[in-house]
Protein backbone atom coordinates (compact mmCIF):
# COMPACT_ATOMS: atom_id res chain seq x y z
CA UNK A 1 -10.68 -25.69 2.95
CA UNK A 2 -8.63 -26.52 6.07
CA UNK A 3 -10.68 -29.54 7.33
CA UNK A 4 -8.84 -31.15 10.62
CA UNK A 5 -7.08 -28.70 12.75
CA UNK A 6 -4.53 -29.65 15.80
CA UNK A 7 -6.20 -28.07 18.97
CA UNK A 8 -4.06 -26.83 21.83
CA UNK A 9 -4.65 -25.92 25.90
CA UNK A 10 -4.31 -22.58 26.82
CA UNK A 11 -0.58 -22.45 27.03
CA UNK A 12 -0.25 -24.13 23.93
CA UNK A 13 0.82 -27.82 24.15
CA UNK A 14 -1.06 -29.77 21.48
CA UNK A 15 -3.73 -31.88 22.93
CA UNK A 16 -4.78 -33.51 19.68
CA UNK A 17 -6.78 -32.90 16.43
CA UNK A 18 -10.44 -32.38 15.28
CA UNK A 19 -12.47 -31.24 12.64
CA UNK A 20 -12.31 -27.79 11.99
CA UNK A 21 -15.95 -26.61 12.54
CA UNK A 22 -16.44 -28.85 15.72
CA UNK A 23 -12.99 -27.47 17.75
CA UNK A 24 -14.59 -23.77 17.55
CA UNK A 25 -17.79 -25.46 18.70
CA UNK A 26 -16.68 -26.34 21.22
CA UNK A 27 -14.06 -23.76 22.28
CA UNK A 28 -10.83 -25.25 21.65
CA UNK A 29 -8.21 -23.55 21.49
CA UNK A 30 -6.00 -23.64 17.78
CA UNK A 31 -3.92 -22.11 15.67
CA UNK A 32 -3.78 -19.18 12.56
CA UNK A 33 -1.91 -17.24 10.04
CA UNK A 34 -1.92 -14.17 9.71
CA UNK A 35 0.25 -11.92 7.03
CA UNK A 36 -0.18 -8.51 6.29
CA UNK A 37 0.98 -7.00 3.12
CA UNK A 38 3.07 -3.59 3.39
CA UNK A 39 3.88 -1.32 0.41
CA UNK A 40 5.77 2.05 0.98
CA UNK A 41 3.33 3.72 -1.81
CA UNK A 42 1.36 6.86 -0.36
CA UNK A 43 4.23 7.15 2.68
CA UNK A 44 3.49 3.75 3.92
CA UNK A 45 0.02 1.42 3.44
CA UNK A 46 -1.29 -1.40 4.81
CA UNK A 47 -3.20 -4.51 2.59
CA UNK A 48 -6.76 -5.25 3.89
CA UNK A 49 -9.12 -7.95 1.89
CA UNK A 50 -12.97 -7.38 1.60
CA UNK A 51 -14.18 -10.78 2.84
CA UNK A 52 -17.21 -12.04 -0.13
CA UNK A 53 -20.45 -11.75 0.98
CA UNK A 54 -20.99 -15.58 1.06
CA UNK A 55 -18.46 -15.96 3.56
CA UNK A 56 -20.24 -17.56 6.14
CA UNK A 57 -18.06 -15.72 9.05
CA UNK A 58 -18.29 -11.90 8.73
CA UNK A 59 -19.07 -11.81 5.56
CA UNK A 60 -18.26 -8.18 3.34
CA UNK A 61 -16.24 -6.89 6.26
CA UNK A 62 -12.53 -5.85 5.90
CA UNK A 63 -9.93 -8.09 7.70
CA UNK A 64 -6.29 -9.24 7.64
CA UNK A 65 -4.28 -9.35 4.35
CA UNK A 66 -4.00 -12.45 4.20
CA UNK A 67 -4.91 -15.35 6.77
CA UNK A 68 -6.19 -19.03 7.63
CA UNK A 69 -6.00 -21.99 9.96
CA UNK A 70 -2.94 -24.20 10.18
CA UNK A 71 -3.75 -27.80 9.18
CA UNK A 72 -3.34 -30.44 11.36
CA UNK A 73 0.49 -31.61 11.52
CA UNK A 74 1.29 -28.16 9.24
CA UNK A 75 4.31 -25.92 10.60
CA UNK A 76 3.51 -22.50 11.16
CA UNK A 77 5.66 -21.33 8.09
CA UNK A 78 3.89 -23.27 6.00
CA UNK A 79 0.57 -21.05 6.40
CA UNK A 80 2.21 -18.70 3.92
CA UNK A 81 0.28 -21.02 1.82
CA UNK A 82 -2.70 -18.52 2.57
CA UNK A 83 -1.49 -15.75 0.75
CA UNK A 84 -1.18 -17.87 -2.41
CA UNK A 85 -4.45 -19.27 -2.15
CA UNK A 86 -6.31 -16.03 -1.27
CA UNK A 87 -4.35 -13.36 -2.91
CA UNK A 88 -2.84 -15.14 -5.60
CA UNK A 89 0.79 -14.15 -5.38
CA UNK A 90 3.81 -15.93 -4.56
CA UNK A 91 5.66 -14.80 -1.79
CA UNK A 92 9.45 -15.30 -0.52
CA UNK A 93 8.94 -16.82 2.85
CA UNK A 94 12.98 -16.18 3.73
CA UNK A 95 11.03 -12.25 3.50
CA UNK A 96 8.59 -12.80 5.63
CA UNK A 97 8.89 -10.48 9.01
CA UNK A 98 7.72 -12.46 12.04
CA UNK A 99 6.17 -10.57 14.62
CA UNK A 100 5.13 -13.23 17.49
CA UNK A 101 1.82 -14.85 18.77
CA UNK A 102 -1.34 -12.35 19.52
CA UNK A 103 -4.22 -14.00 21.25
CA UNK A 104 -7.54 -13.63 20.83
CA UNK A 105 -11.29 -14.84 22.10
CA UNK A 106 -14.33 -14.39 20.97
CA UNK A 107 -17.99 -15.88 20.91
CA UNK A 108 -20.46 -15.64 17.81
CA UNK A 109 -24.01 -15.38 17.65
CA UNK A 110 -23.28 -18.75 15.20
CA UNK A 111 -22.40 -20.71 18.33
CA UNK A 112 -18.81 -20.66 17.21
CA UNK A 113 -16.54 -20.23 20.13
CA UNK A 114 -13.27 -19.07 19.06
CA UNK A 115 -10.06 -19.41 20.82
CA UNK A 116 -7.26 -18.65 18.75
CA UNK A 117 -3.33 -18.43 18.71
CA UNK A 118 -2.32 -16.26 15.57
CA UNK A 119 1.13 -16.41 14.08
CA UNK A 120 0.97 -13.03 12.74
CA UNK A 121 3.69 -11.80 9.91
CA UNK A 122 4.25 -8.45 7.66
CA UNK A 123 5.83 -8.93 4.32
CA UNK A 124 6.86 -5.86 2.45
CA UNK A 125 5.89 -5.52 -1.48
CA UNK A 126 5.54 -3.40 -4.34
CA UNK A 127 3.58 -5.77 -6.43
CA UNK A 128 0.74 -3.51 -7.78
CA UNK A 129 -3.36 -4.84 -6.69
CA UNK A 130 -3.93 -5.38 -10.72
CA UNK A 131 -1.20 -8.34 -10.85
CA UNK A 132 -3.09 -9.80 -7.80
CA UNK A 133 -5.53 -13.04 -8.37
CA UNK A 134 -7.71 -13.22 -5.44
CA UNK A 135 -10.02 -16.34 -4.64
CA UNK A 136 -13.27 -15.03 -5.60
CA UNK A 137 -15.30 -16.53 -3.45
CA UNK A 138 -13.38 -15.36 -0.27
CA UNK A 139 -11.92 -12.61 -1.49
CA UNK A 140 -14.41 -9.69 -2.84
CA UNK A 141 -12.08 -6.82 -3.23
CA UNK A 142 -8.57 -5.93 -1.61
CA UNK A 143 -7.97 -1.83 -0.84
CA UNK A 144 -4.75 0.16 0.75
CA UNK A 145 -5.10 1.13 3.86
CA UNK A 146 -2.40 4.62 4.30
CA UNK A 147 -0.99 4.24 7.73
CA UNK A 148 -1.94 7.92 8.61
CA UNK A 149 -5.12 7.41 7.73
CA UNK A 150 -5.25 4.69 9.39
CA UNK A 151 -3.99 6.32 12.35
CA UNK A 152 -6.91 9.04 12.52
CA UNK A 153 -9.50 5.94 11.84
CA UNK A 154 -8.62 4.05 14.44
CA UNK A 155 -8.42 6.77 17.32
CA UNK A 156 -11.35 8.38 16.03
CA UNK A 157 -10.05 11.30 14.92
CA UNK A 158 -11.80 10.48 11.47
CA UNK A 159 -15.02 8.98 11.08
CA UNK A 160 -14.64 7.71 7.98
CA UNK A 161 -12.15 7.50 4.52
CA UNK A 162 -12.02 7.01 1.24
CA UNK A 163 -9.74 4.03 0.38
CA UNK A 164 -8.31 2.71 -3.04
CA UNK A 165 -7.93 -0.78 -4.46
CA UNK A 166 -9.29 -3.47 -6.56
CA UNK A 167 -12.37 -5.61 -6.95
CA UNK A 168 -14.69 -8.26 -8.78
CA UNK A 169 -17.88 -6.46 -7.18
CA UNK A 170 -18.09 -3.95 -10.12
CA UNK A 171 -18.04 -6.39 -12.59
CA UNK A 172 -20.56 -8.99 -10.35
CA UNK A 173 -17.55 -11.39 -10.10
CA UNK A 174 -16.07 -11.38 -13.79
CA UNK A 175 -13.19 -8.80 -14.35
CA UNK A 176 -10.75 -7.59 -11.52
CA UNK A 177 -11.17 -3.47 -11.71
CA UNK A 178 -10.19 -0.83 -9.50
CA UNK A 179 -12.67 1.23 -7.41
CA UNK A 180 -13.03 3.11 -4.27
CA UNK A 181 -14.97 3.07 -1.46
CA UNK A 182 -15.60 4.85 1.88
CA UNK A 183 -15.88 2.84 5.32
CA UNK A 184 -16.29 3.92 8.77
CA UNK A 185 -14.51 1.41 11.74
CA UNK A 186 -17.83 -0.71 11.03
CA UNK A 187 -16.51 -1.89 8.09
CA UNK A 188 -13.78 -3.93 9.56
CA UNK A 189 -14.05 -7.09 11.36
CA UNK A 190 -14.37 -6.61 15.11
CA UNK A 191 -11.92 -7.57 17.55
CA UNK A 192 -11.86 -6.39 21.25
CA UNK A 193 -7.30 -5.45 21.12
CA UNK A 194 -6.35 -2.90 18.91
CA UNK A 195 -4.93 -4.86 16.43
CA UNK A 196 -5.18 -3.34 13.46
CA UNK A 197 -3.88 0.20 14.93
CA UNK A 198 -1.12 -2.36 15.97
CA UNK A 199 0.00 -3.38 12.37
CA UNK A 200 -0.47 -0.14 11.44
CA UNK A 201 2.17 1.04 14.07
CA UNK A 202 4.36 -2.25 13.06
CA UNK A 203 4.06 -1.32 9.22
CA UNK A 204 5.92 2.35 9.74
CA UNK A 205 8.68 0.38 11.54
CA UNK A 206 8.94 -2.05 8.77
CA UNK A 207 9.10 0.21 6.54
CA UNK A 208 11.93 2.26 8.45
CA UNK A 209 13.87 -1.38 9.16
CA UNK A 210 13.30 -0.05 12.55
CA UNK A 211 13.52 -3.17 15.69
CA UNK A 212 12.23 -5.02 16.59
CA UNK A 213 8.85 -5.59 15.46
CA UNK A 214 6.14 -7.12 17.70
CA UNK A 215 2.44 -8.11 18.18
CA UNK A 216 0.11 -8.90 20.93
């Protein structure tokens, strides 16, 4: 758990540090990670993780691959950290496929305020969900989104879709097992930009080594 964060002004020159909790209090502005993991399987997919229920931020919604605040002092490389700690596997960060800063504000019924810079990334892999060892008390299941469906889901040209993946649910937190399960736009954690229709779009380029990749 990230506990002191460096906070920023709004055209991000570091102003100092704080305690995590008490910067999105009060609305200062900080910086994330954010990877996504790509896999050509099924003509192209994108990684989402069920958030656990006992998160205490949207909890059993789907969300980024991987992602997390930056510590105080940390570079923004080093967040690749996150992927380790949440999904469990060890990536090459020489791999990693940066594709800038995306902004993004929001205020929770919580009282949280946040005010975030993400460093967003996309790392290509074709390590299979079984090998992965997610932190069970964040992570509650991770499932392949197929960029097409992806496509009609966020357009709303589909309702709703079946996706695939892995989970500790089943099992109430003891074995890692594969299951499906079928989500409407609800399901995912809202954000005002199109973001995820975004990475979806970025993931097909990847995926082609088509240039140059971006995010905002």
């Amino acid at each position: 758990m990230v506990d002191r964060i460096d906070i920023y002004d709004a055209n991000l020159n570091r102003i100092g540090e704080m305690d995590r909790i008490e910067a999105h209090l009060k609305g200062h502005w900080h910086r994330t990670f954010h990877c996504w993991i790509v896999s050509p399987q099924n003509d192209g997919q994108l990684l989402f993780q069920k958030r656990a229920d006992t998160m205490k931020n949207f909890p059993g919604l789907l969300d980024v691959s991987a992602a997390g605040h930056l510590e105080a002092g940390e570079s923004v490389i080093a967040g690749v950290r996150e992927v380790t700690e949440e999904l469990g596997i060890v990536l090459d960060p020489t791999k990693l496929r940066e594709l800038g800063e995306r902004v993004e504000v929001a205020d929770q019924a919580n009282g949280q305020r946040n005010r975030e810079y993400q460093s967003v990334f996309m790392y290509r892999s074709d390590v299979p969900l079984e090998s992965y060892k997610p932190a069970s008390d964040e992570v509650a299941a991770l499932v392949w989104l197929p960029i097409s469906d992806g496509f009609r889901i966020f357009t709303g040209s589909d309702e709703s879709l079946k996706l695939s993946g892995f989970t500790y649910e089943v099992s109430g937190g003891t074995a890692w097992e594969p299951f499906n399960m079928t989500v409407s736009r609800d399901a995912f954690l809202p954000r005002i930009q199109r973001y995820y229709l975004t990475a979806l779009i970025m993931a097909g380029r990847l995926l082609k080594d088509e240039t140059p990749l971006a995010i905002s």
